[in-house]
Structures are given as C-alpha cells and as structure tokens.
C-alpha atoms as a PDB file:
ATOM      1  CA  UNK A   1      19.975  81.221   1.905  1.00  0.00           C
ATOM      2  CA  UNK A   2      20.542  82.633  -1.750  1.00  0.00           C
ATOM      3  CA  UNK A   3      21.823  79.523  -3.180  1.00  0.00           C
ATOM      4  CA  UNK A   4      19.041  77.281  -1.850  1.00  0.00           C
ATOM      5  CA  UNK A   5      16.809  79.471  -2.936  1.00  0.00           C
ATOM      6  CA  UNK A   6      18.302  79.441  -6.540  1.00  0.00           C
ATOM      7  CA  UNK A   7      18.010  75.743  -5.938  1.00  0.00           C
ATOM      8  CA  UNK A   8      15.019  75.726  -5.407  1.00  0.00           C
ATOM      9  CA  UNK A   9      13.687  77.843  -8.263  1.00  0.00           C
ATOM     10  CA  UNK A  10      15.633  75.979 -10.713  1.00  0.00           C
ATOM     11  CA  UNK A  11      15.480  72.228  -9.495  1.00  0.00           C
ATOM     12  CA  UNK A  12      13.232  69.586 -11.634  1.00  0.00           C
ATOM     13  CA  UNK A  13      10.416  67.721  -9.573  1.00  0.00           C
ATOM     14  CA  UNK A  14      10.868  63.677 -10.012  1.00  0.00           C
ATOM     15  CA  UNK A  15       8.833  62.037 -11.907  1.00  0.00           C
ATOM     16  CA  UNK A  16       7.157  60.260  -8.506  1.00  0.00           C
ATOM     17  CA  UNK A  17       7.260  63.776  -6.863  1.00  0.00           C
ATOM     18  CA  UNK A  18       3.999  65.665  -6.139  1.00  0.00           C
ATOM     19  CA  UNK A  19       3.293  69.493  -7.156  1.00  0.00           C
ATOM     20  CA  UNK A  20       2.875  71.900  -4.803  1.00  0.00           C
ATOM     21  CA  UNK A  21       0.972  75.060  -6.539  1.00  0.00           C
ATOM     22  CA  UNK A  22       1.548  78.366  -4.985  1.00  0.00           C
ATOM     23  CA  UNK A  23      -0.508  81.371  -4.955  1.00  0.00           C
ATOM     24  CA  UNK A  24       0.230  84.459  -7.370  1.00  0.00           C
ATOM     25  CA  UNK A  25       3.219  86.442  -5.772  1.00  0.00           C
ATOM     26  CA  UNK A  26       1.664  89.818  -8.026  1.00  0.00           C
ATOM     27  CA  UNK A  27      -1.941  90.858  -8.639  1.00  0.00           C
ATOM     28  CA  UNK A  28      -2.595  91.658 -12.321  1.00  0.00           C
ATOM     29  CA  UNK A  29      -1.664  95.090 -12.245  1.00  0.00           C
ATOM     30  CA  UNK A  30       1.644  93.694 -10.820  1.00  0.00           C
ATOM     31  CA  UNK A  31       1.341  94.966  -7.532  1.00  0.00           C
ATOM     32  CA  UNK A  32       3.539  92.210  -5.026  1.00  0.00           C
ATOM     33  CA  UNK A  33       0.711  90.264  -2.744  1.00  0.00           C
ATOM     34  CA  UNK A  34       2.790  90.494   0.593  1.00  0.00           C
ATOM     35  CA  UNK A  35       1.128  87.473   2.155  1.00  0.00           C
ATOM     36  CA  UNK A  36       1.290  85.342  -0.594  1.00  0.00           C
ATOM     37  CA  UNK A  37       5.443  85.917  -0.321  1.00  0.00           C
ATOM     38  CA  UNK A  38       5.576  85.171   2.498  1.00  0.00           C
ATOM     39  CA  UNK A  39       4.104  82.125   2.087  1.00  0.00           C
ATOM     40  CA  UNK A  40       6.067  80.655  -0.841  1.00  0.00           C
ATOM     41  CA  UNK A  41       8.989  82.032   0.706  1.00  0.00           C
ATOM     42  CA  UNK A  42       8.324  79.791   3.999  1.00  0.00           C
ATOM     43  CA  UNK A  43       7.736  76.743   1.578  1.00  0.00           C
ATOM     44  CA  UNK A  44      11.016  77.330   0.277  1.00  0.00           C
ATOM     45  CA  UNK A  45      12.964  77.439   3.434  1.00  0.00           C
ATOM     46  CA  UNK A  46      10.821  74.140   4.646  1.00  0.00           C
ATOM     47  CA  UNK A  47      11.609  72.325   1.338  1.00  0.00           C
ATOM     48  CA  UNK A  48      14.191  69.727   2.320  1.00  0.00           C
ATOM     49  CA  UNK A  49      17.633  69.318   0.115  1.00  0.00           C
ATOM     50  CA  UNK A  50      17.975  66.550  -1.960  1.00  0.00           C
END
C-alpha cells in the first residue's frame, strides 16, 4: 500500500490523461478535513497501475 501510494503522489499524468482535482485535505488553519481524506485516499487505492 505505501509504495503505490508513493506512486501515486509522485507519478506524471500523460499528456492525453485527464485531471482529477481533489478537495483540500486541511482547512486554512491547517486543521486535517477527515472526509475529504478519505476521499482522496479511496481515489488512490481505485487508481489503476500503469
């Protein structure tokens, strides 16, 4: 799980590859939003390998 995670913070998009933009994972104070980690953290796990 660690490594594809690394993966997937560190891989480059293709050029014919959408963006997905994800919510804030802090508020400004930097306070963690709980529910939007949990969402980009599902995203991650669904995100196919190349």
């Amino acid at each position: 799980m660690t490594v594809y995670f690394l993966y997937s913070l560190f891989s480059r998009r293709t050029p014919d590859s959408e963006a997905i933009i994800y919510p804030s994972m802090f508020t400004e104070d930097g306070q963690p939003i709980e529910e939007n980690h949990r969402i980009i953290v599902d995203a991650i796990r669904l995100k196919p390998l190349p």
